[in-house]
Protein backbone atom coordinates (compact mmCIF):
# COMPACT_ATOMS: atom_id res chain seq x y z
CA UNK A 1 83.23 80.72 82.28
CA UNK A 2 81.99 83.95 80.39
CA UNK A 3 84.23 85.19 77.19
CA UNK A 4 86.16 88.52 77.16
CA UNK A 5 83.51 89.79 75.01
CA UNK A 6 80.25 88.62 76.45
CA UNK A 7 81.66 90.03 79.60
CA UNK A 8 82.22 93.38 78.33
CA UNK A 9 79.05 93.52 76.77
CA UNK A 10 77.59 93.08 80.60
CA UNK A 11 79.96 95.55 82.00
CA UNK A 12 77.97 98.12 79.93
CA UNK A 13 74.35 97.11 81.37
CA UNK A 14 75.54 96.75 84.44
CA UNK A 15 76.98 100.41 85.71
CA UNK A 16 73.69 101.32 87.11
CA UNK A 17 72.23 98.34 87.70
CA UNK A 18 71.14 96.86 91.32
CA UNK A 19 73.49 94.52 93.18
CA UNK A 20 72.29 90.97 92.10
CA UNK A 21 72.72 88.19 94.59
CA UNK A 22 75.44 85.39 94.65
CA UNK A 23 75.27 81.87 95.36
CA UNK A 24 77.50 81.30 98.29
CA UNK A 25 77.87 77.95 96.72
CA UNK A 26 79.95 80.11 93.71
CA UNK A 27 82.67 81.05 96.27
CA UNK A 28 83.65 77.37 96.84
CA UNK A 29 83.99 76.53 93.29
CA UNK A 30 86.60 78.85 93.28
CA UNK A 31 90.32 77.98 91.66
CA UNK A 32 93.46 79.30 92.24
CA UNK A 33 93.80 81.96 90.15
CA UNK A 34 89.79 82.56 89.77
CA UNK A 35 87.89 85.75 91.01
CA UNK A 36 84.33 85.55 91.11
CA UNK A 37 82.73 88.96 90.22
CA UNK A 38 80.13 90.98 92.77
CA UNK A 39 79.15 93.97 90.85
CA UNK A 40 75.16 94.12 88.87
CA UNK A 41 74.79 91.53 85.96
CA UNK A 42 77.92 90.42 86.18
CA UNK A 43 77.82 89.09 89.66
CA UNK A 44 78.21 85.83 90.62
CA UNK A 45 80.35 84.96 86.95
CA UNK A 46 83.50 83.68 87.50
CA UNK A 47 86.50 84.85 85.35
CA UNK A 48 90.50 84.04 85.43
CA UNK A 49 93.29 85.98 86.09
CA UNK A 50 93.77 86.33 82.80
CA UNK A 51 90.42 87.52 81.37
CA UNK A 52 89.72 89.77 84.87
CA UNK A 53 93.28 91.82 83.83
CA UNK A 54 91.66 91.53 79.80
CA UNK A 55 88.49 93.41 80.90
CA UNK A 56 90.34 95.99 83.26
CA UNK A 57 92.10 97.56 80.76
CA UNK A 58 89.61 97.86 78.27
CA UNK A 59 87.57 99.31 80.30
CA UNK A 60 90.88 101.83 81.28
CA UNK A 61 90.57 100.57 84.71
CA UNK A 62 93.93 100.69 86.02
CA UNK A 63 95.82 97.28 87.53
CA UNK A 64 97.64 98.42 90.13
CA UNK A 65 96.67 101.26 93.16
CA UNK A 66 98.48 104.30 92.41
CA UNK A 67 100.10 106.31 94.62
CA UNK A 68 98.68 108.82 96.62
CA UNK A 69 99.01 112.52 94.66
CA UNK A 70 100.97 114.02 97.57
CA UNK A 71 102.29 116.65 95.75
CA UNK A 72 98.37 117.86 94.54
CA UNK A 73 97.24 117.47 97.99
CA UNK A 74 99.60 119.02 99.23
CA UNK A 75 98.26 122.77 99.86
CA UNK A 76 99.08 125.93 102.04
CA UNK A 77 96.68 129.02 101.66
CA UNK A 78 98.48 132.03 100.51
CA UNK A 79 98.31 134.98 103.02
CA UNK A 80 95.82 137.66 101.99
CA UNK A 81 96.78 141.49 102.64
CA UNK A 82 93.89 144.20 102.19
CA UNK A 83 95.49 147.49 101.70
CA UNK A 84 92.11 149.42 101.87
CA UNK A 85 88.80 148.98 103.46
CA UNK A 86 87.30 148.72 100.12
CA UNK A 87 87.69 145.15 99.93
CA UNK A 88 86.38 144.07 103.81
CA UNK A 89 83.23 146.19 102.94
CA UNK A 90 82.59 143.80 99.45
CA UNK A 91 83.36 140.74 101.45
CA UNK A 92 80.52 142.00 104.27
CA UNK A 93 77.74 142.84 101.27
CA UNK A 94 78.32 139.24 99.25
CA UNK A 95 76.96 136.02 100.70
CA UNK A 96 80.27 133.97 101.00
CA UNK A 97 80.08 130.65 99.20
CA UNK A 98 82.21 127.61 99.73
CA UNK A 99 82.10 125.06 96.58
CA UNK A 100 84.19 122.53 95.33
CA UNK A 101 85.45 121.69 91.72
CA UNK A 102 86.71 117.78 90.69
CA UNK A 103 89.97 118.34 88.89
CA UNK A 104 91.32 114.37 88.42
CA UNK A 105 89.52 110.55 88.41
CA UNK A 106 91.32 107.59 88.80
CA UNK A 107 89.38 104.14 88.55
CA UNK A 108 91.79 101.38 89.70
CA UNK A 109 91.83 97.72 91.32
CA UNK A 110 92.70 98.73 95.50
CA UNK A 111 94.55 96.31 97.77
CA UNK A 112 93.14 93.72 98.73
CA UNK A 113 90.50 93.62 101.28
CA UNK A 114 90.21 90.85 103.72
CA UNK A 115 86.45 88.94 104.40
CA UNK A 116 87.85 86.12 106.54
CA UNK A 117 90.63 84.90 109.27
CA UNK A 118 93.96 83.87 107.94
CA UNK A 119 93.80 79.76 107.32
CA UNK A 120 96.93 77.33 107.19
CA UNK A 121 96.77 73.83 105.96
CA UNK A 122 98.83 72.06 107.95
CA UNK A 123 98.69 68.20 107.65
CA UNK A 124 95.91 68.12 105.08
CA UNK A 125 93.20 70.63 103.12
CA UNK A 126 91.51 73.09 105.67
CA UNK A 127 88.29 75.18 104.53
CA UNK A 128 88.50 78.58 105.15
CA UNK A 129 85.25 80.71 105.58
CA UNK A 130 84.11 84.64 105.54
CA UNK A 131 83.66 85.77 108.80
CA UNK A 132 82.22 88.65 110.50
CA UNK A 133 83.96 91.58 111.34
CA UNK A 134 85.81 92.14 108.10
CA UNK A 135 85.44 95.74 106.42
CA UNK A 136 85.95 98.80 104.51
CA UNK A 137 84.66 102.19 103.92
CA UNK A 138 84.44 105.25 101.16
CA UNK A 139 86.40 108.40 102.77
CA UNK A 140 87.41 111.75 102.12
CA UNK A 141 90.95 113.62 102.70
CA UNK A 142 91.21 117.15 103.09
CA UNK A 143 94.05 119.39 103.31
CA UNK A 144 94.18 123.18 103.94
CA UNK A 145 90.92 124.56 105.11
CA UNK A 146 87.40 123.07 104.27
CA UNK A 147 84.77 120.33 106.07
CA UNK A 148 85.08 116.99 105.36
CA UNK A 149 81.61 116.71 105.66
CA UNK A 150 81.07 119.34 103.41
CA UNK A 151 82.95 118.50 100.96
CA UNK A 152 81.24 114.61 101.37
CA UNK A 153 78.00 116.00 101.13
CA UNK A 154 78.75 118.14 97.62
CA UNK A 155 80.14 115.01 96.73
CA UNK A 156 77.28 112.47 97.07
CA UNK A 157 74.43 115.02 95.74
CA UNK A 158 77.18 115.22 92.84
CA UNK A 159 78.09 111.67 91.89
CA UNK A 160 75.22 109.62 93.86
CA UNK A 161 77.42 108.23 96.40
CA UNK A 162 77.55 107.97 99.83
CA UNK A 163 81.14 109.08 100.91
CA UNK A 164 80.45 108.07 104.93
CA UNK A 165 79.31 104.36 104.00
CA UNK A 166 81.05 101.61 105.65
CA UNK A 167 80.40 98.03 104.52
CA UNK A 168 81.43 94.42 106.83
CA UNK A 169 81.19 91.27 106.09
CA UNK A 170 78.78 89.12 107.46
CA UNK A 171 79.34 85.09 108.55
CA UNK A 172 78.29 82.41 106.12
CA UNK A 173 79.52 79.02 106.43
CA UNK A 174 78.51 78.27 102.92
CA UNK A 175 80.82 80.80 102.00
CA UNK A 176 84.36 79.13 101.64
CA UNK A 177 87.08 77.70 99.79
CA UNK A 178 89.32 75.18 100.62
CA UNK A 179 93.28 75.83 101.36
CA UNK A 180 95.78 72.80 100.47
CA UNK A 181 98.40 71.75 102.50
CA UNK A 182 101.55 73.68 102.44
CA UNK A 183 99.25 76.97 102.22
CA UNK A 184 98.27 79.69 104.20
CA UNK A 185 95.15 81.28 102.53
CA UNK A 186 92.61 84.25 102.79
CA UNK A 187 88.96 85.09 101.11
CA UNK A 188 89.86 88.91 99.76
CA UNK A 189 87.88 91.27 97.56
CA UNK A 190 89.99 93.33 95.31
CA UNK A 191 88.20 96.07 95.11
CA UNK A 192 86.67 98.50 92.09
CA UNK A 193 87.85 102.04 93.52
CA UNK A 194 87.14 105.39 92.06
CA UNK A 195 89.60 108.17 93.30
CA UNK A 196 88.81 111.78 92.88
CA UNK A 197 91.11 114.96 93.70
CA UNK A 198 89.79 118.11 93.66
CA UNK A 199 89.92 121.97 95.18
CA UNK A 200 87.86 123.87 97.81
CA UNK A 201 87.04 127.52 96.81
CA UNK A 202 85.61 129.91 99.24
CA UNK A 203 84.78 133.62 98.24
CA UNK A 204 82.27 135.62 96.38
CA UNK A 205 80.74 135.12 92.97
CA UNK A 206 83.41 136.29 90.29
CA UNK A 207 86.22 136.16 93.09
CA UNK A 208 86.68 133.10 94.20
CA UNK A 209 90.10 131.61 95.98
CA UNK A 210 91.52 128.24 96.78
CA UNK A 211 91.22 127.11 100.54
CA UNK A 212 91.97 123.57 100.08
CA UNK A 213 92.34 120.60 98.42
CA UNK A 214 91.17 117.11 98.65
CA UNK A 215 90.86 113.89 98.03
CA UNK A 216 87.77 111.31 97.22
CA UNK A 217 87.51 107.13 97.43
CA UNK A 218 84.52 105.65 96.66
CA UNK A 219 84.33 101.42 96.52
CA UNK A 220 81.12 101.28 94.80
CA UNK A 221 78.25 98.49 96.20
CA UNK A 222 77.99 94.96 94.87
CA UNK A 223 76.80 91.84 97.09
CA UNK A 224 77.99 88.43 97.86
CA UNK A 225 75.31 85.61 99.53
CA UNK A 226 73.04 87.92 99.82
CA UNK A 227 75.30 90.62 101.94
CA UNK A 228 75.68 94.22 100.66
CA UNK A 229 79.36 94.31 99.49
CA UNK A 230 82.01 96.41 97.53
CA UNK A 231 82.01 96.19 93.95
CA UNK A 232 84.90 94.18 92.56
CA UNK A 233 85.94 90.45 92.18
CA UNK A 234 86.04 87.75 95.52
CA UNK A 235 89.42 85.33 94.99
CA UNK A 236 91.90 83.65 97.67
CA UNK A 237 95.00 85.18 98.23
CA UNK A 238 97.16 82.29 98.70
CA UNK A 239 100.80 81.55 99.39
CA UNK A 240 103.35 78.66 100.26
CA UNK A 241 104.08 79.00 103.89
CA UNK A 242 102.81 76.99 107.29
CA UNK A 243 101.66 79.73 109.39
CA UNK A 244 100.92 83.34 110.40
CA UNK A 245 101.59 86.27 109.62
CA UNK A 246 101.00 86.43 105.75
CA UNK A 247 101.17 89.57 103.10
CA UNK A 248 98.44 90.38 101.01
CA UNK A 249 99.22 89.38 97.47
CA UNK A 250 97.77 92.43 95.90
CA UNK A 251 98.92 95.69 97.70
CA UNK A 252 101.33 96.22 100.91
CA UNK A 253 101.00 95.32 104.50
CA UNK A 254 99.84 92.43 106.07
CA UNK A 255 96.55 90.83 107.01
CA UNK A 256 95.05 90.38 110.46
């Protein structure tokens, strides 16, 4: 178990550092209450709650998912009215240019994201094991006028990230923990997410007008046994009933 501070320390060296592989056999040490980290140095250390919520927030990383800006995103282009030809013969001679500008970042922990089948232990301990199947992908939202593929391209040659990646989990039967009796149980990721808002301008240089707006999540990459994963920490959500259906413990709606 690493210390608040030698974790932080790694958190530094690890932002642009290659996904490092994790020992499946990590996974099944796991406690209730542990989350075993996925992203650069720092995977494949195992923290508590506690210290995982410690190094969120110094970091400014926020604990909860926010909700959706709505009222940002929420965009209706203004009707334009030429009174002259003057201004249709400007808009002919200029090359019309569409760019977008990144008005708001969020970096917050995302609901949780399910890597295996829902497990009860019923009569006795059952193992429960990441499955294929399982996944989760970056995507853009855009409202008013402008491409979302656009907008994802600008995007990735901006930040270095692919905004049409998907990733799924792959089977490993050394990849489980084990789910008492009395509990239903699921592996889950909770996920590193970066959100980003922004506009869409379309015009000429020195005249250009709001078309759009939109919105940006990107997961980031980490690994688990060797499998390109989301950046984040790996735990078991895990509550006291006997069977099916179950809620995720971080975030709304149920698993499948």
């Amino acid at each position: 178990m690493l210390s608040h501070a030698i974790v932080s320390l790694l958190l530094a060296a690890a932002a642009a550092a290659a996904p490092a592989q994790i020992d499946p056999a990590a996974i099944e040490g796991l406690t209730p209450g542990d989350l075993l980290l996925t992203e650069g140095e720092l995977a494949g250390q195992i923290l508590n709650a506690t210290a995982w919520k410690d190094l969120l927030a110094a970091e400014g990383i926020l604990l909860e998912t926010p909700e959706v800006d709505h009222d940002y995103l929420n965009f209706t282009a203004p009707e334009t009215v030429e009174t002259s030809a003057e201004p249709s013969l400007k808009k002919r001679q200029c090359s019309r240019t569409t760019s977008i500008i990144t008005d708001k970042t969020e970096r917050f922990v995302d609901w949780d994201v399910q890597m295996s089948p829902i497990v009860c232990g019923s009569g006795g301990p059952m193992d429960v094991t990441v499955t294929s199947g399982f996944s989760v992908a970056n995507g853009v939202t855009v409202q008013g006028s402008g491409s979302p593929t656009f907008i994802a391209g600008r995007l990735s040659a901006t930040f270095g990230v692919s905004f049409t990646r998907t990733w799924t989990t792959q089977y490993s039967v050394a990849t489980k923990v084990t789910i008492n009796d009395g509990e239903c149980g699921v592996i889950v990721t909770n996920p590193l997410t970066t959100r980003r808002y922004g506009r869409t301008m379309e015009g000429c240089p020195g005249s250009f007008r709001q078309i759009g707006t939109w919105m940006a999540d990107d997961h980031g990459s980490g690994s688990y046994a060797g499998v390109d994963w989301i950046s984040g920490a790996i735990t078991t959500c895990r509550k006291k009933q006997r069977w099916a259906p179950m809620t995720r413990c971080h975030g709304e709606g149920e698993f499948k």
